[in-house]
Protein backbone atom coordinates (compact mmCIF):
# COMPACT_ATOMS: atom_id res chain seq x y z
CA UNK A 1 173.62 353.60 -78.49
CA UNK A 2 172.12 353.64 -75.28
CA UNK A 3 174.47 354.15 -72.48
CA UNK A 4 173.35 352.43 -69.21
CA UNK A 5 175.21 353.00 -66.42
CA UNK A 6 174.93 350.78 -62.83
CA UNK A 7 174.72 352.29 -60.20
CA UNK A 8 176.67 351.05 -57.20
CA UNK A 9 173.27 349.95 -55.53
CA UNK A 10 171.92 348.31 -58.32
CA UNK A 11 172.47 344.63 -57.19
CA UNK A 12 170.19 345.17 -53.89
CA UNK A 13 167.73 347.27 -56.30
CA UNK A 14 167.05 343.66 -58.88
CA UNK A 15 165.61 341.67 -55.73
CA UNK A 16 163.64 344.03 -54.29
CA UNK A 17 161.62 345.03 -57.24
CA UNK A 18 161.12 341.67 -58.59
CA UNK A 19 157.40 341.07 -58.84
CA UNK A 20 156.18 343.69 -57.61
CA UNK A 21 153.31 345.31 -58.80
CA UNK A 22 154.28 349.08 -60.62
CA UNK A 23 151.76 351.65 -61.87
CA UNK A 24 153.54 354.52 -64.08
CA UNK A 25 151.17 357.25 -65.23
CA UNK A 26 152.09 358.77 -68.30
CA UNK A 27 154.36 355.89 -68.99
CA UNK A 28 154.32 356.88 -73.17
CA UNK A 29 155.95 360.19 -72.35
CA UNK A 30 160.11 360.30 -72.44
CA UNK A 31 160.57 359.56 -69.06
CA UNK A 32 157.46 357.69 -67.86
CA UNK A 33 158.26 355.38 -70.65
CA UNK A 34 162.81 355.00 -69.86
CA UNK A 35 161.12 354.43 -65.79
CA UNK A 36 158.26 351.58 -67.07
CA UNK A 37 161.25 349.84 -69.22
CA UNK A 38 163.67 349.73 -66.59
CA UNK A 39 160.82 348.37 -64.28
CA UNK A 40 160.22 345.63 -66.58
CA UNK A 41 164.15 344.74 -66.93
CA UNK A 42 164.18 344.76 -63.24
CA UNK A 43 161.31 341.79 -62.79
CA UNK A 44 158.52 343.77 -61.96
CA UNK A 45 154.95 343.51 -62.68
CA UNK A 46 154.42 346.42 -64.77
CA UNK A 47 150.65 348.70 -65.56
CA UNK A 48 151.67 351.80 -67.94
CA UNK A 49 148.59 354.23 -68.15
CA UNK A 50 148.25 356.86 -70.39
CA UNK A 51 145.43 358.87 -72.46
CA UNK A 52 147.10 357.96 -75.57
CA UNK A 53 148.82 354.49 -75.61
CA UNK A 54 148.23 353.97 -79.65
CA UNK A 55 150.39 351.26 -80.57
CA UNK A 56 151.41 354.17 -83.58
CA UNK A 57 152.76 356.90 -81.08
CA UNK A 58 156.46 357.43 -81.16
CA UNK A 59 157.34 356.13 -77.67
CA UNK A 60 159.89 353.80 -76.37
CA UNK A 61 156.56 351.74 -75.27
CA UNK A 62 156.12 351.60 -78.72
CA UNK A 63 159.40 350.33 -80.07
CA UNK A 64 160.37 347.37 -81.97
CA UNK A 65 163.48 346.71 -80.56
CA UNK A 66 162.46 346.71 -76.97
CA UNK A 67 159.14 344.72 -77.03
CA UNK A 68 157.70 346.38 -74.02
CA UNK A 69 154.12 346.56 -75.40
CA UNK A 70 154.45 342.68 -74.99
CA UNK A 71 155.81 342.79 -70.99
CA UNK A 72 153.30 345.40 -69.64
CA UNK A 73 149.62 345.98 -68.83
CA UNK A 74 148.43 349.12 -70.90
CA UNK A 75 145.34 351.44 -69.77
CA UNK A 76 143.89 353.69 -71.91
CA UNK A 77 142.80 356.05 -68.97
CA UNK A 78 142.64 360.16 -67.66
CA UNK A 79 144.32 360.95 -64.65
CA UNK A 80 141.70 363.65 -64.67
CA UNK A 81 138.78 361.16 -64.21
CA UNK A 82 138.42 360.68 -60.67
CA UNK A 83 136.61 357.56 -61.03
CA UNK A 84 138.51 356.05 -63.70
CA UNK A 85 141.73 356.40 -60.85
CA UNK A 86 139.61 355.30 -58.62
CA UNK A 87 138.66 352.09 -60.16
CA UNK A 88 142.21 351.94 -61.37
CA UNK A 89 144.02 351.96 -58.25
CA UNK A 90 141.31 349.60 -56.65
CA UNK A 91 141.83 346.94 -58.73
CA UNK A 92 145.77 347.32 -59.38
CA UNK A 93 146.76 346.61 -55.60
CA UNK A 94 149.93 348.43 -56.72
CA UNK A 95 153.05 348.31 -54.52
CA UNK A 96 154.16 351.46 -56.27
CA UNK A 97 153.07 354.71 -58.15
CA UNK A 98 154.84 356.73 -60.26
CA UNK A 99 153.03 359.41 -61.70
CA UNK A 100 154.53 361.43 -64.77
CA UNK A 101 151.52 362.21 -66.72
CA UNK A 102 151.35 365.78 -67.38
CA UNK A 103 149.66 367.71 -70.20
CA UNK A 104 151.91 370.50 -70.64
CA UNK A 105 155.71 370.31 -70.83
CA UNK A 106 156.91 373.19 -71.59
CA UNK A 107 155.51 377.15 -71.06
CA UNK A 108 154.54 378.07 -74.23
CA UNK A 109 152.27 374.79 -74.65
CA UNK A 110 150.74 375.59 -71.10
CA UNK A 111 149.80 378.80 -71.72
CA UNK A 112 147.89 377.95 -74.70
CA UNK A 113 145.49 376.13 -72.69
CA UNK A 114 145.79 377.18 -68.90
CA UNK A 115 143.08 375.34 -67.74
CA UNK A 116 143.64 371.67 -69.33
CA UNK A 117 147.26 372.06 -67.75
CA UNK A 118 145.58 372.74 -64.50
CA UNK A 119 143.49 369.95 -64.29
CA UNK A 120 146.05 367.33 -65.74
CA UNK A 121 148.80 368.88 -63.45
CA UNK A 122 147.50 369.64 -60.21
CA UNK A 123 143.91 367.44 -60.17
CA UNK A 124 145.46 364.68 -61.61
CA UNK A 125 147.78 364.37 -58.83
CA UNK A 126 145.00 364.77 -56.24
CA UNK A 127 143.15 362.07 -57.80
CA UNK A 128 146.04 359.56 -57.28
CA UNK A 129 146.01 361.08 -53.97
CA UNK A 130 142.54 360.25 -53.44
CA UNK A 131 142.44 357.13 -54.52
CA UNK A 132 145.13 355.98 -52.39
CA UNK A 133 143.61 357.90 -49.81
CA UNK A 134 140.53 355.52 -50.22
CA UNK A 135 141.62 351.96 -51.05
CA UNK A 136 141.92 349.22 -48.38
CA UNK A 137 145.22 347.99 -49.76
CA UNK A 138 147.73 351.21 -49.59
CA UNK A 139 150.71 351.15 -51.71
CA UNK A 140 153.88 351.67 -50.14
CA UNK A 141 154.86 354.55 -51.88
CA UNK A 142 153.06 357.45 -54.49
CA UNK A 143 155.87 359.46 -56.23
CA UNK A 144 155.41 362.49 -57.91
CA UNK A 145 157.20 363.59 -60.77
CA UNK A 146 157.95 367.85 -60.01
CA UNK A 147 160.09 370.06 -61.36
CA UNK A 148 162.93 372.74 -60.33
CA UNK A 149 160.18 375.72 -61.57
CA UNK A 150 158.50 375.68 -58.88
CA UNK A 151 161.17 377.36 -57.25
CA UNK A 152 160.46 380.42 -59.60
CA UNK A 153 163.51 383.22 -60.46
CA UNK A 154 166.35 382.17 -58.49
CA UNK A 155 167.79 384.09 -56.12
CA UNK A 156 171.68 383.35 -54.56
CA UNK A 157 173.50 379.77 -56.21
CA UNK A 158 171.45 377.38 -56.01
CA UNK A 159 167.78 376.20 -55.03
CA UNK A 160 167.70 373.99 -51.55
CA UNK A 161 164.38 372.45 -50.68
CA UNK A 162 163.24 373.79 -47.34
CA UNK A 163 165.37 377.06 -47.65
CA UNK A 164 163.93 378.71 -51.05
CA UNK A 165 160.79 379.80 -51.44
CA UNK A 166 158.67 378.32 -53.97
CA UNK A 167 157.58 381.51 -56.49
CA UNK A 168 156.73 379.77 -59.60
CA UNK A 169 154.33 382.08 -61.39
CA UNK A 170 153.76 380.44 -64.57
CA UNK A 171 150.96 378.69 -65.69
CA UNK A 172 152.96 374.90 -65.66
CA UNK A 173 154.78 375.92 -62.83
CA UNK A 174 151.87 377.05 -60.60
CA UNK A 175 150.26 373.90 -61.66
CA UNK A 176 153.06 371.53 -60.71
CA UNK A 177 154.30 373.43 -57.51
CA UNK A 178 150.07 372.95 -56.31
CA UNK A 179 150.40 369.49 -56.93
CA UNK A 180 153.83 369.39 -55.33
CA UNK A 181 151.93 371.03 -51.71
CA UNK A 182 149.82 368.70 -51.94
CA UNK A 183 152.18 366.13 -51.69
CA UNK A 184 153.11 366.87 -48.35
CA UNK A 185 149.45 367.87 -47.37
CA UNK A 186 148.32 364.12 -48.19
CA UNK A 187 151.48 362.62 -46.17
CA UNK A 188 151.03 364.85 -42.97
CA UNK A 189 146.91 364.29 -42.81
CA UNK A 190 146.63 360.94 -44.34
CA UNK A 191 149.60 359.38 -43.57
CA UNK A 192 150.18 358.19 -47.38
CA UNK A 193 153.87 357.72 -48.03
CA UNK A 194 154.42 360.09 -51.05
CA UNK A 195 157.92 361.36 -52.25
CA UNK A 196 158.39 364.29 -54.58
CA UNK A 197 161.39 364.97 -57.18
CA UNK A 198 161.89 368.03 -58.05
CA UNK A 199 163.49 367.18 -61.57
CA UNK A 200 166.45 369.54 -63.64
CA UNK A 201 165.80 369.39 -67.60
CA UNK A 202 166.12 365.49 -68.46
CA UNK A 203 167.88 364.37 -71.76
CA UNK A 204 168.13 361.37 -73.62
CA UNK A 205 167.33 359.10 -76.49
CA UNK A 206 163.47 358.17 -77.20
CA UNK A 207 161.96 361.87 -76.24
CA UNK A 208 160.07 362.47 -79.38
CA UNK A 209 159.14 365.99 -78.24
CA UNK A 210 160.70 367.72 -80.98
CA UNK A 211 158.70 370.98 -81.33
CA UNK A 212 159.62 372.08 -77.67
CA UNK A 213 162.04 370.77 -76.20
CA UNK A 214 165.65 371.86 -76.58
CA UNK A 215 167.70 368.77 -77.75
CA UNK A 216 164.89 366.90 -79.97
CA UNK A 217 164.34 370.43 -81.67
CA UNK A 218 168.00 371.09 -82.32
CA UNK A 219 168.09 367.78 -83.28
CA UNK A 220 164.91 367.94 -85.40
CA UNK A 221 166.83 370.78 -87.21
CA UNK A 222 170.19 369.13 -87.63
CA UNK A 223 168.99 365.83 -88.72
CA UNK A 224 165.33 365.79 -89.92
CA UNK A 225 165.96 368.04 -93.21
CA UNK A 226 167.94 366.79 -95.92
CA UNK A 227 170.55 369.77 -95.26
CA UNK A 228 171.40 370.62 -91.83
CA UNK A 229 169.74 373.76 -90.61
CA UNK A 230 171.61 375.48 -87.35
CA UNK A 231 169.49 374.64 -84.03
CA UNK A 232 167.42 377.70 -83.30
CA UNK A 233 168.50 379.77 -79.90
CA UNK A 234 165.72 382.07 -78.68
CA UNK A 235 166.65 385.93 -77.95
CA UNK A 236 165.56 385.72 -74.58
CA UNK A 237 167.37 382.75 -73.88
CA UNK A 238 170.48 383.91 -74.63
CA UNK A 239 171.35 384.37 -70.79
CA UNK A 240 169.31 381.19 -69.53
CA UNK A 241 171.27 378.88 -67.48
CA UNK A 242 169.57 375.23 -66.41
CA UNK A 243 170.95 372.16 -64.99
CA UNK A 244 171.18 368.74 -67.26
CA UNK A 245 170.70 365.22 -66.60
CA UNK A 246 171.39 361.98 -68.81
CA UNK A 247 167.65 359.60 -68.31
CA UNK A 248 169.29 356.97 -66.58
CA UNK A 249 170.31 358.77 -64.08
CA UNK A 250 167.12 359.87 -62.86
CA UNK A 251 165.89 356.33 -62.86
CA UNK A 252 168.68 355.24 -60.83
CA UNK A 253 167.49 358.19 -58.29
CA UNK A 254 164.10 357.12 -58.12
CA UNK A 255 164.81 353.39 -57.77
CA UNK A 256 167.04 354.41 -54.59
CA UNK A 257 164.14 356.92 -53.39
CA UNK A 258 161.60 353.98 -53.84
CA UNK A 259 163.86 351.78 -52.14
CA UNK A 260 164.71 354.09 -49.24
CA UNK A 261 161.81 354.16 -46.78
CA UNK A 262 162.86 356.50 -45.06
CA UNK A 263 162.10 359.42 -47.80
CA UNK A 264 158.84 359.06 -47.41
CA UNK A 265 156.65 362.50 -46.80
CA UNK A 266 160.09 364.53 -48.19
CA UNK A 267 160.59 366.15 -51.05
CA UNK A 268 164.00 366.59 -53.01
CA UNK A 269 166.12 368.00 -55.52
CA UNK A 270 167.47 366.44 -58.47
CA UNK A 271 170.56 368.20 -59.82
CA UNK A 272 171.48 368.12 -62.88
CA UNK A 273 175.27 366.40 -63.60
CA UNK A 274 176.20 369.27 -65.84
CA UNK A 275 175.05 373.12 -65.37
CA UNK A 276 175.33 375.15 -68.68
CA UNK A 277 173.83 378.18 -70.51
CA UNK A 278 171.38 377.79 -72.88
CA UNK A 279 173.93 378.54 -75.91
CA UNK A 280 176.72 376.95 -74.40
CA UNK A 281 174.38 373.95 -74.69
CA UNK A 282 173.78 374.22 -78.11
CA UNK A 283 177.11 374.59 -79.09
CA UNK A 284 177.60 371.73 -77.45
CA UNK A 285 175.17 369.54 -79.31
CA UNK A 286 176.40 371.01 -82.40
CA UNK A 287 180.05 370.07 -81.64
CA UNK A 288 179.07 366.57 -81.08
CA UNK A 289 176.90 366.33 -83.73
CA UNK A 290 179.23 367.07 -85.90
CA UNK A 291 181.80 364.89 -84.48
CA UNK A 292 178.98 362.04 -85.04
CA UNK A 293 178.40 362.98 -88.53
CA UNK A 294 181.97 363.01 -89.34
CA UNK A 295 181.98 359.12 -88.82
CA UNK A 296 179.31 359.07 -91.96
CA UNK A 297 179.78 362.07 -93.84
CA UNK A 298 182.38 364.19 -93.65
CA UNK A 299 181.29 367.29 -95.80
CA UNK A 300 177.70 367.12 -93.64
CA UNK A 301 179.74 367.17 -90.73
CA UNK A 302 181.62 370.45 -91.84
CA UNK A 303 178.18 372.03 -92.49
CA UNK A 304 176.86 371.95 -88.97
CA UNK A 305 179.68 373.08 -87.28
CA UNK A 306 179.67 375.97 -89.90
CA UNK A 307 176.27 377.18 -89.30
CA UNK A 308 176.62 377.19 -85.98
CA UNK A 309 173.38 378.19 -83.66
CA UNK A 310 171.35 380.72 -85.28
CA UNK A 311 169.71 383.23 -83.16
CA UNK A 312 166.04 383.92 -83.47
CA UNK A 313 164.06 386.84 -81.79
CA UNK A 314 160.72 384.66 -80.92
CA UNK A 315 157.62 387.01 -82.02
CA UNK A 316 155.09 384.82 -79.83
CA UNK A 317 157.00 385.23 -76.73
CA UNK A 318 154.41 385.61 -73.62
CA UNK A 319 154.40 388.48 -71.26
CA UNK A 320 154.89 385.69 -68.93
CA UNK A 321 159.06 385.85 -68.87
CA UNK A 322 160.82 382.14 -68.61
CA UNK A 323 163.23 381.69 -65.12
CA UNK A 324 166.51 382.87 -66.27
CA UNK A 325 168.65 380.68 -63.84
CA UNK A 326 167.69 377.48 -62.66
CA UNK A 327 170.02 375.35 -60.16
CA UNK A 328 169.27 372.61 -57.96
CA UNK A 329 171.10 371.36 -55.29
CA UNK A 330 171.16 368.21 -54.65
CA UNK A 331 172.59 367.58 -51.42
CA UNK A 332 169.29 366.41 -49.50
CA UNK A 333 169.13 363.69 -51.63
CA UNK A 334 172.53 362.71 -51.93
CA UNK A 335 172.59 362.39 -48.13
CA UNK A 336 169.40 360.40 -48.05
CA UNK A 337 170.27 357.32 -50.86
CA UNK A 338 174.00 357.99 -52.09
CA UNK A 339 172.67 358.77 -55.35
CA UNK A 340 175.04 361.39 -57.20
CA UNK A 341 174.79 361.83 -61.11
CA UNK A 342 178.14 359.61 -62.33
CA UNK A 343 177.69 359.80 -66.10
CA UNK A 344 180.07 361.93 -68.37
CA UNK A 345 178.24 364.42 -69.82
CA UNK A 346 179.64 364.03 -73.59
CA UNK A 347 179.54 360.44 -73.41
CA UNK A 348 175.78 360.70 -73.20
CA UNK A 349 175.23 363.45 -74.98
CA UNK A 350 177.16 361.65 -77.99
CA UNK A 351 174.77 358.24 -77.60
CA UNK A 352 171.95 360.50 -77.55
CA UNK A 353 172.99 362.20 -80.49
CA UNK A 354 173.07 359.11 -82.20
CA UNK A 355 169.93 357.63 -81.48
CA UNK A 356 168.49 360.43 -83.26
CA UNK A 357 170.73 360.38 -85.99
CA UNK A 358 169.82 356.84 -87.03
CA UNK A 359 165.71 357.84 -85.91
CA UNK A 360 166.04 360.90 -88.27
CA UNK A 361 168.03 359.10 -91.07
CA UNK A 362 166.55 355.63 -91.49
CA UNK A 363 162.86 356.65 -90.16
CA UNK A 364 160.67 356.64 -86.63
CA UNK A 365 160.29 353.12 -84.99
């Protein structure tokens, strides 16, 4: 189900990260977890921290199939505990850091609680910073995990990194656009070698985050209920536009960043391989979805391309308005590794759409 596409590099990328030693924060979230497995397939020596590592959270850590419980280190730790990162760091004489944990995803979840968001977002960061800031044995690269928001409302075609201004307002993306300064702060007055990627909206199979985000929740909606309901499309999304890429993609791009010295300090853009509306999207998954179920049922199949995307005027909606237009351009980055998204779009869309088919319809791993 899982499409896995090799990049060009990828030869020269199995050596090189063969034994090392790889610390992934977060590494039970959706992509913390797709980076830590494709560590482990690679050779490497593998620590996956996170606040909750239960062996019962739906994770691809977690899954049967894959065994990775079995091929990594887990710690149970905060990112927010300065000494725990500290003590952490210290003792893991990592070659590499990859820090994804985050507390809040998505807007709605951040503004909820503003200043837990803050202090997982921005101070967690810093303490990684610290840390490496303090230890005798340096790793050779810290890379941050940022995101296209905080670029704010876009203005012109496309976001570039050292031509747009950074105006994210929210509460996430003020949060992650701190800890993206701060980035650059620790590289220009410390010397530590971070890199920052500024990441499009990420899709693919094993992201379990199915009251937020956009695919699980459509997918939550097509599959979980024993009659397809339509995926739900916000009001004020209606005009949204945001760029999409497939999850092994963006682990391609960061095994070339950590592989090309030469990025260290920068900060890039991750485009997305596909650029859509938010309702073009959804049709989208509904098309495919359909054309997956057809292969099973055909009368279930008929249903959800009948009803469609429903449209649903969201009564919680903050003052605080969601970026209309998001688009990254990724020409920095390109330029820098030869990394440019290959994948077809419905190709992965459809494997994605399948893994949570079967999760849905024969039960969570």
């Amino acid at each position: 189900m899982n499409i896995h596409h090799t990049h060009p590099h990828s030869h020269k990328i199995d050596e090189y990260f063969n034994a090392k030693k790889v610390l992934v924060t977060g590494g039970f979230g959706f992509v913390g977890g797709h980076v830590s497995k494709r560590f482990v397939d690679l050779g490497a020596d593998v620590s996956v921290l996170d606040i909750d590592p239960s062996p019962t959270r739906m994770s691809i850590m977690n899954c049967k199939n894959h065994r990775l419980r079995d091929s990594v280190q887990v710690i149970e730790a905060d990112v927010t505990d300065k000494k725990s990162m500290l003590d952490i760091i210290t003792e893991g004489r990592f070659h590499y850091i990859f820090h994804f944990a985050a507390y809040a995803t998505v807007i709605e979840k951040a503004l909820t609680a503003p200043y837990d968001t803050i202090m997982a977002n921005t101070m967690g960061w810093i303490n990684v910073l610290e840390a490496c800031r303090m230890v005798a044995h340096k790793p050779a690269m810290a890379f941050l995990a940022s995101t296209d928001k905080v670029y704010g409302e876009m203005d012109g075609d496309a976001y570039f990194e050292h031509l747009t201004p950074l105006r994210g307002i929210g509460v996430y993306d003020s949060a992650k656009l701190a800890a993206d300064v701060f980035s650059r702060t620790y590289h220009e007055a410390f010397g530590l070698p971070t890199i920052t990627l500024r990441m499009c909206n990420i899709y693919g199979p094993y992201d379990y985050n199915i009251a937020y985000r956009l695919l699980p929740k459509a997918m939550r909606n097509i599959f979980g209920k024993q009659t397809p309901d339509a995926p739900e499309l916000y009001f004020n999304a209606i005009e949204h536009q945001r760029d999409y890429l497939y999850i092994d993609e963006l682990v391609n791009a960061i095994l070339l960043l950590t592989r090309s010295t030469h990025c260290r300090g920068e900060v890039f853009n991750l485009a997305g391989g596909t650029y859509l509306s938010t309702p073009a999207m959804l049709r989208t998954i509904v098309e495919v979805a359909a054309e997956v179920e057809a292969r099973y049922d055909e009368s279930r199949a008929k249903q959800i391309l009948s009803n469609g995307i429903g449209v649903k005027v969201n009564n919680n909606a903050s003052t605080m308005q969601a970026i209309s237009k998001q688009h990254l351009n990724g020409e920095k980055l390109q330029a820098a590794t030869g990394f440019a998204p290959d994948s077809d779009f419905r190709d992965t869309l459809r494997s994605t759409i399948e893994f949570y088919r079967d999760t849905f319809m024969t039960g969570w791993e």
